[in-house]
PDB file of N, CA and C in Angstrom:
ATOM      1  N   UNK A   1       0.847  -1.172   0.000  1.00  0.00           N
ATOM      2  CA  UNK A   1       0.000   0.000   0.000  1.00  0.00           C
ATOM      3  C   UNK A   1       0.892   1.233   0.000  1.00  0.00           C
ATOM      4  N   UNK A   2       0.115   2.343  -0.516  1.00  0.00           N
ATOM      5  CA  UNK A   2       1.035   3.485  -0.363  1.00  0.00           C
ATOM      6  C   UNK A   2       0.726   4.276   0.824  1.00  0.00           C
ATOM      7  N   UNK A   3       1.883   5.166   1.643  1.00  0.00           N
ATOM      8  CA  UNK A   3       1.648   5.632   2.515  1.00  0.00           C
ATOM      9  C   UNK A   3       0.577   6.786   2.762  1.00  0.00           C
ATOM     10  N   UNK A   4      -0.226   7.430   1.465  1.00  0.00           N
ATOM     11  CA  UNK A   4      -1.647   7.846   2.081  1.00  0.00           C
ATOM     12  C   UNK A   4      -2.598   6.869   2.222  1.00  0.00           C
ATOM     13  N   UNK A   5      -2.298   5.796   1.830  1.00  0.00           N
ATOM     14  CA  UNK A   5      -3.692   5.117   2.559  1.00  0.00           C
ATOM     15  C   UNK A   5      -3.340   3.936   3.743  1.00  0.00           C
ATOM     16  N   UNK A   6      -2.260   4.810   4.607  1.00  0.00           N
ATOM     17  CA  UNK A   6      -1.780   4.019   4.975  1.00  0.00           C
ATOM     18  C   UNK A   6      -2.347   4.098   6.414  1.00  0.00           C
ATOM     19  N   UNK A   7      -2.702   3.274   7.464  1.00  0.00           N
ATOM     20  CA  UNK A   7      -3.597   3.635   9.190  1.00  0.00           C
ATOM     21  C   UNK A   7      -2.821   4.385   9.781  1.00  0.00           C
ATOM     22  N   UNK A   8      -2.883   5.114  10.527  1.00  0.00           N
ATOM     23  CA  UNK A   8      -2.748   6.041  11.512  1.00  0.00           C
ATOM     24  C   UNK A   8      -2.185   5.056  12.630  1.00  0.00           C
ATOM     25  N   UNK A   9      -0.807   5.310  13.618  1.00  0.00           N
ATOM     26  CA  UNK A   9      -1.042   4.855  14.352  1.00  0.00           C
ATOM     27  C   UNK A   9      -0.191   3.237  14.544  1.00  0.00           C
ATOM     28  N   UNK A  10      -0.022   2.632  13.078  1.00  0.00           N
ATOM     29  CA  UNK A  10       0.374   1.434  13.032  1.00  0.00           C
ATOM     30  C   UNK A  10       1.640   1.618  12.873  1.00  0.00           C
ATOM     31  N   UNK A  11       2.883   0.789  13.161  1.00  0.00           N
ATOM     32  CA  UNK A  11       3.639   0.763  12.576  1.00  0.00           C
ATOM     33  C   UNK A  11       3.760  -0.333  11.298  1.00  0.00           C
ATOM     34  N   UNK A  12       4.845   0.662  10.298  1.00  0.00           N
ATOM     35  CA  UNK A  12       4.773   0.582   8.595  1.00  0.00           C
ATOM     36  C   UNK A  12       6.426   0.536   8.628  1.00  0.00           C
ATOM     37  N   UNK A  13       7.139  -0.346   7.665  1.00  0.00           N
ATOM     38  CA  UNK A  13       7.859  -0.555   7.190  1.00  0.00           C
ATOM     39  C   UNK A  13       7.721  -0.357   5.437  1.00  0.00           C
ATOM     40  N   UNK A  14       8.804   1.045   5.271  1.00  0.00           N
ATOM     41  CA  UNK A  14       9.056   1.429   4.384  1.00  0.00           C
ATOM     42  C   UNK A  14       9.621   0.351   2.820  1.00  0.00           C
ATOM     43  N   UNK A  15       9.168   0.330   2.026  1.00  0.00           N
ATOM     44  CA  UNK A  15       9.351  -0.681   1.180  1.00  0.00           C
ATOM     45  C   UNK A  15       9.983  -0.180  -0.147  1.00  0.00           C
ATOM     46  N   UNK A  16       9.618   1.218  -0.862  1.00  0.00           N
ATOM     47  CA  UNK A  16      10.276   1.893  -1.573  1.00  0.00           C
ATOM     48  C   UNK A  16       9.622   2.832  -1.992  1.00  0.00           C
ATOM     49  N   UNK A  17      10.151   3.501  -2.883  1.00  0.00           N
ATOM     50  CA  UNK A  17      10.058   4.548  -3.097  1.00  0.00           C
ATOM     51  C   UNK A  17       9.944   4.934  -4.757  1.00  0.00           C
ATOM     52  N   UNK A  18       8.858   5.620  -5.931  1.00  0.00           N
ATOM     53  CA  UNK A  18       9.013   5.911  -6.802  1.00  0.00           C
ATOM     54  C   UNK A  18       9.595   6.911  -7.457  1.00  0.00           C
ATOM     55  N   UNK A  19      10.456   7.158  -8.064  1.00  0.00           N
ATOM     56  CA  UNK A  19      11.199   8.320  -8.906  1.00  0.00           C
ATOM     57  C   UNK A  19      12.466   8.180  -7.874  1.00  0.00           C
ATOM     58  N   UNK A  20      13.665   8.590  -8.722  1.00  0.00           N
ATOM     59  CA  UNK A  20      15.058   8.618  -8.715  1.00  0.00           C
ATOM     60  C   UNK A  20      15.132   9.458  -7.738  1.00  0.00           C
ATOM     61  N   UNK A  21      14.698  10.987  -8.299  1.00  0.00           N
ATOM     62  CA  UNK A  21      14.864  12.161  -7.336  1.00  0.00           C
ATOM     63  C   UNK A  21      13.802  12.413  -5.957  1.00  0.00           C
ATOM     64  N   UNK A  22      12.960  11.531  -5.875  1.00  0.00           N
ATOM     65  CA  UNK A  22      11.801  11.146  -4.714  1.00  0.00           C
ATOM     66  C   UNK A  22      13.173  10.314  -3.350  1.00  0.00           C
ATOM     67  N   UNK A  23      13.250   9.110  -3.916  1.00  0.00           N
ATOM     68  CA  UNK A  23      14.650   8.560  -3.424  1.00  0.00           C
ATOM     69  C   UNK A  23      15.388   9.150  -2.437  1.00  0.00           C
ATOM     70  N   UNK A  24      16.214  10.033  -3.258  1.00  0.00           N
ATOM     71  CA  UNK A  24      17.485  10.849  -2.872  1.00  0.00           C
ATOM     72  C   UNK A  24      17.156  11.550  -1.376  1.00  0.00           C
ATOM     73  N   UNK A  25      15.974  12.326  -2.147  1.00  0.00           N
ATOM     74  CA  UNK A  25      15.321  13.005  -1.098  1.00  0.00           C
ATOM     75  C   UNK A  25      14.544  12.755   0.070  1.00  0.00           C
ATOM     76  N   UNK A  26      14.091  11.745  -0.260  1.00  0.00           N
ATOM     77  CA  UNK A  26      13.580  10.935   1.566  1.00  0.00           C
ATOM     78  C   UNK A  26      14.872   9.755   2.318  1.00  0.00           C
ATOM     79  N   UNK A  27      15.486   9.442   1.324  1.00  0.00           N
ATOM     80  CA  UNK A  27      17.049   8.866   2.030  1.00  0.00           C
ATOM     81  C   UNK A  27      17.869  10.201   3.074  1.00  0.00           C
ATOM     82  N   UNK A  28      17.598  11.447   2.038  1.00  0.00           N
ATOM     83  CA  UNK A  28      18.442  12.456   2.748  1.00  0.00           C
ATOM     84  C   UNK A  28      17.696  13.090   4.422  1.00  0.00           C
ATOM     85  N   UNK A  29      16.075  12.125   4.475  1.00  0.00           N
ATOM     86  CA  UNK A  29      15.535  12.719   5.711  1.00  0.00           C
ATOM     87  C   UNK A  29      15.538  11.224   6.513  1.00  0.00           C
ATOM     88  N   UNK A  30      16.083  10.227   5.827  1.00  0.00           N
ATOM     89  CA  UNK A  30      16.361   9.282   7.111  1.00  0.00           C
ATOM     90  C   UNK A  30      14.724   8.107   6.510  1.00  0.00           C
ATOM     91  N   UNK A  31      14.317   7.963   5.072  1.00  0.00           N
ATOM     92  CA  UNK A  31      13.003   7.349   4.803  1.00  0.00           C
ATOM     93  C   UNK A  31      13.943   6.374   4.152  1.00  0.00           C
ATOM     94  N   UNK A  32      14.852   5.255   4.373  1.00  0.00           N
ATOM     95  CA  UNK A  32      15.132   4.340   3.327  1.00  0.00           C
ATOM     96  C   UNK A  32      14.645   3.136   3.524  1.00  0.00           C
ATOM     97  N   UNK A  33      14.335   2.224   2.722  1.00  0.00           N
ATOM     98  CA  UNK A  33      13.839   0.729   2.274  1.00  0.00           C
ATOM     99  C   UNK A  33      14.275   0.232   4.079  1.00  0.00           C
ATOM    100  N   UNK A  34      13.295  -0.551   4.575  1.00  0.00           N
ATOM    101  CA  UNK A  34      13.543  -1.265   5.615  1.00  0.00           C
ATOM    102  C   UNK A  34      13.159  -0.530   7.040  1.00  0.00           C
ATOM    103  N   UNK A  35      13.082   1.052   6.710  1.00  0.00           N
ATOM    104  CA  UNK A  35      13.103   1.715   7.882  1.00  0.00           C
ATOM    105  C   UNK A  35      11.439   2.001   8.397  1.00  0.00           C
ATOM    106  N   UNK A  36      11.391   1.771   9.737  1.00  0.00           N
ATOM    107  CA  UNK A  36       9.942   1.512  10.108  1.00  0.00           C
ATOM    108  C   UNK A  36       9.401   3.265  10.431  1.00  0.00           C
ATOM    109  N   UNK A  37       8.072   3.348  10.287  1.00  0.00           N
ATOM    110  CA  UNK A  37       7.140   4.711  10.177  1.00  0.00           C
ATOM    111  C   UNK A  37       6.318   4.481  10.984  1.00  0.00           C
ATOM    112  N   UNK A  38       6.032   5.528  11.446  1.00  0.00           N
ATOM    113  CA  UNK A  38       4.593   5.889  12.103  1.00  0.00           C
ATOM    114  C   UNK A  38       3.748   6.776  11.756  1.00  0.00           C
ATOM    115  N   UNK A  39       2.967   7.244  11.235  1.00  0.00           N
ATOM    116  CA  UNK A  39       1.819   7.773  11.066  1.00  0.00           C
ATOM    117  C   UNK A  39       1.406   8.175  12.266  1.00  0.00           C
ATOM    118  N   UNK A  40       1.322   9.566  12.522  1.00  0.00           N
ATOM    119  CA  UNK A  40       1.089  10.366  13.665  1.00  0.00           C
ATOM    120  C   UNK A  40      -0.469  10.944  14.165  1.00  0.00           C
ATOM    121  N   UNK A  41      -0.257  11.910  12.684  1.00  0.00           N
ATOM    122  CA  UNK A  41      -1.836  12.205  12.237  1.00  0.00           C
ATOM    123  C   UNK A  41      -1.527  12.599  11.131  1.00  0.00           C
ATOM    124  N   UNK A  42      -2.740  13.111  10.322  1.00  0.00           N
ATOM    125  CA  UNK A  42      -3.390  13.952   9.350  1.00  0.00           C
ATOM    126  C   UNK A  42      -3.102  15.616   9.448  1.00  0.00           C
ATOM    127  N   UNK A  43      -2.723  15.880   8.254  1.00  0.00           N
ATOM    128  CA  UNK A  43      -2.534  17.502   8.380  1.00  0.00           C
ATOM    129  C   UNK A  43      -3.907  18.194   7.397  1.00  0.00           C
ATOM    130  N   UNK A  44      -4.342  19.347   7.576  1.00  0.00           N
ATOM    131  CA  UNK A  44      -5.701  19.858   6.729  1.00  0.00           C
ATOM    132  C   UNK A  44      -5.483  19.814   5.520  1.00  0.00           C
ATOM    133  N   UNK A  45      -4.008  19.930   4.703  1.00  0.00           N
ATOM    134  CA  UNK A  45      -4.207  20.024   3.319  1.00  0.00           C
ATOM    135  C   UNK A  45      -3.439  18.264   2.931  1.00  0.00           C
ATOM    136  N   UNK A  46      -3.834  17.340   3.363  1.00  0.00           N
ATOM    137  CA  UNK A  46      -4.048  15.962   2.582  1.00  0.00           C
ATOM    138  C   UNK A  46      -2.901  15.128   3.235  1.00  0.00           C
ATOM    139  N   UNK A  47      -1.806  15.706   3.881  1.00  0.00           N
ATOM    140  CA  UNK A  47      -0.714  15.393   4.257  1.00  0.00           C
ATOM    141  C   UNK A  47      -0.324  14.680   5.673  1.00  0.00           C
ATOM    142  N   UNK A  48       0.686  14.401   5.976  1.00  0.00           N
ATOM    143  CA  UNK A  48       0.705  13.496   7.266  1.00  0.00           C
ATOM    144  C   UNK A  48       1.862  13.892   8.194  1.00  0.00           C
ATOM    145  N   UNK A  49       1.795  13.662   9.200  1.00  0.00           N
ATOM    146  CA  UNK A  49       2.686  14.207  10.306  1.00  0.00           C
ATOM    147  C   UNK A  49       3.391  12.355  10.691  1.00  0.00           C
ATOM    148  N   UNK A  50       4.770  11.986  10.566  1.00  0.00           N
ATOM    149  CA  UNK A  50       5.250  10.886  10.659  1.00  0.00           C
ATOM    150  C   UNK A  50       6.262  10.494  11.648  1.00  0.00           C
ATOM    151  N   UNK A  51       6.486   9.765  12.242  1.00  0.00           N
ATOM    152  CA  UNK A  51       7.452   9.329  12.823  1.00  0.00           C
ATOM    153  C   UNK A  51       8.777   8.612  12.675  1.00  0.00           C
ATOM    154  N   UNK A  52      10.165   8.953  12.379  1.00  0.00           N
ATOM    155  CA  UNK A  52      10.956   8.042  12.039  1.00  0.00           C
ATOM    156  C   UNK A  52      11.901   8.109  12.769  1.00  0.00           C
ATOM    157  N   UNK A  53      12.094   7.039  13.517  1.00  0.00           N
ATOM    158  CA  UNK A  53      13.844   7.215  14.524  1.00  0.00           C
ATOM    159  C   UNK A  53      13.920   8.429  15.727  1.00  0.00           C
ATOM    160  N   UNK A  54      12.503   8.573  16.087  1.00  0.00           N
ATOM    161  CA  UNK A  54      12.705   9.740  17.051  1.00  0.00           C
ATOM    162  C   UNK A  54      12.063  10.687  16.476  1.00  0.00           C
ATOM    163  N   UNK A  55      12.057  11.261  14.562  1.00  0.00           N
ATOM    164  CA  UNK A  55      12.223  12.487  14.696  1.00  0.00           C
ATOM    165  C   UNK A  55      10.700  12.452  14.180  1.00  0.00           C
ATOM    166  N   UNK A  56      10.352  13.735  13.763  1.00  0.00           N
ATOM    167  CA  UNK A  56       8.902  14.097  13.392  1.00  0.00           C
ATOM    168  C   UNK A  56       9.003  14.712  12.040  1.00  0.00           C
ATOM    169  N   UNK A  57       8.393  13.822  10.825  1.00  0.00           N
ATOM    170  CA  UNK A  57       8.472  14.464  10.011  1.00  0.00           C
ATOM    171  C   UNK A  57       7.365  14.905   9.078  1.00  0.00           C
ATOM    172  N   UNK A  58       6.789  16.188   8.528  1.00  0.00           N
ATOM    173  CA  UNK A  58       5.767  16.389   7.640  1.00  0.00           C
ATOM    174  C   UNK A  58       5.520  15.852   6.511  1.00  0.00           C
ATOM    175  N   UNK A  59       5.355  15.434   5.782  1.00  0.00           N
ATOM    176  CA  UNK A  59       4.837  14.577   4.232  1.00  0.00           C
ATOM    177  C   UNK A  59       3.973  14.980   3.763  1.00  0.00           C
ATOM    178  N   UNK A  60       3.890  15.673   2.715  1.00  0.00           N
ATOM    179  CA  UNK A  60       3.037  16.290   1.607  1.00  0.00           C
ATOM    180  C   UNK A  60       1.976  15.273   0.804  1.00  0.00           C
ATOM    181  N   UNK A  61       1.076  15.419   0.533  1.00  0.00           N
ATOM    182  CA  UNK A  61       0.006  14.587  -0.163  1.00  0.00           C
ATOM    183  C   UNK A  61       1.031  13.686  -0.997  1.00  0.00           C
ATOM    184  N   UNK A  62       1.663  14.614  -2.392  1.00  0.00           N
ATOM    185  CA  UNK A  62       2.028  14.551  -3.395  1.00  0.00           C
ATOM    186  C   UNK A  62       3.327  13.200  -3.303  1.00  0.00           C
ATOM    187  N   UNK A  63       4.063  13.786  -2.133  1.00  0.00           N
ATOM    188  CA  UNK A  63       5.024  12.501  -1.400  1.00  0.00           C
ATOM    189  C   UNK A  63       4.461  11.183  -1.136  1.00  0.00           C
ATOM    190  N   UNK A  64       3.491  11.370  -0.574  1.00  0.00           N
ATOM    191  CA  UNK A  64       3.074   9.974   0.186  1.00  0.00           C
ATOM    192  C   UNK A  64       3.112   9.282  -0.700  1.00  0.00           C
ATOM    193  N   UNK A  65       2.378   9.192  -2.206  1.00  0.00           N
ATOM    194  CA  UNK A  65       1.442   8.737  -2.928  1.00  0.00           C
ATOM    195  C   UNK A  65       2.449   7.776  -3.757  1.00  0.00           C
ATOM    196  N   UNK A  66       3.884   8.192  -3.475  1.00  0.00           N
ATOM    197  CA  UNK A  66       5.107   7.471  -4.081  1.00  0.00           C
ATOM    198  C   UNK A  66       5.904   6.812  -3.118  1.00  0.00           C
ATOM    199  N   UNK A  67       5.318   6.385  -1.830  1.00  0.00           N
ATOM    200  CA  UNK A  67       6.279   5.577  -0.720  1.00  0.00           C
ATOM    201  C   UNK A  67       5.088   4.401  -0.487  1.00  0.00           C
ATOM    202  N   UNK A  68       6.136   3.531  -1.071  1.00  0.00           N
ATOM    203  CA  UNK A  68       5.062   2.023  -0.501  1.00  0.00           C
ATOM    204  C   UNK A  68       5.805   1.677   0.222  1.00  0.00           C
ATOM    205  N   UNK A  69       4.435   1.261   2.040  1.00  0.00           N
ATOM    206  CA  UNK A  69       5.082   0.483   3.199  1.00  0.00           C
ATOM    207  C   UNK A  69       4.027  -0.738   3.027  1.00  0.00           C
ATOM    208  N   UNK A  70       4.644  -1.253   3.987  1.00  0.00           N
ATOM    209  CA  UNK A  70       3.760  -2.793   4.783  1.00  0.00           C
ATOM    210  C   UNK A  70       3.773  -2.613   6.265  1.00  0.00           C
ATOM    211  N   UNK A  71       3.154  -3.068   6.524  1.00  0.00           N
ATOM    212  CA  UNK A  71       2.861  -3.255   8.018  1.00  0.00           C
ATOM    213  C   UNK A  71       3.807  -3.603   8.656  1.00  0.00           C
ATOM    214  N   UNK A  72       4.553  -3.425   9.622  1.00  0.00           N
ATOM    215  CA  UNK A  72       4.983  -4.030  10.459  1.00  0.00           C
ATOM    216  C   UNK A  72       5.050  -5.624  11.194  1.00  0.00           C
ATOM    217  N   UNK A  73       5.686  -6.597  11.510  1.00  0.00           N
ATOM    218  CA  UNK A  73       5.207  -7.656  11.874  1.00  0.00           C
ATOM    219  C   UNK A  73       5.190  -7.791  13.181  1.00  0.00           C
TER     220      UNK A  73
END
């Protein structure tokens, strides 16, 4: 699944990522293949407030829609 339709709340293991330059740029905030997410909440314009390694990060609609996770086991 991709990470907007992804539950609130669960933990998600990051699986990949579409486009070259999408990549670069969530590797450079600590989002690479294997690394587990949280879903925090919902922001008003479509977007998500996330959890990775401690830190807190914002995600734009447009982002999400190119990061496929899985659930956690």
């Amino acid at each position: 699944m991709t990470l907007d339709r992804a539950p609130l709340g669960h933990r998600l293991v990051l699986q990949d990522a579409v486009g070259v330059g999408t990549t670069r740029r969530l590797a450079a905030l600590g989002l690479r293949r294997g690394v587990e997410v949280t879903l925090l909440q919902r922001t008003c314009g479509g977007g998500r407030i996330a959890m990775v390694g401690g830190t807190r990060l914002a995600l734009g609609p447009g982002v999400l829609k190119h990061i496929q996770v899985a659930v956690a086991s």
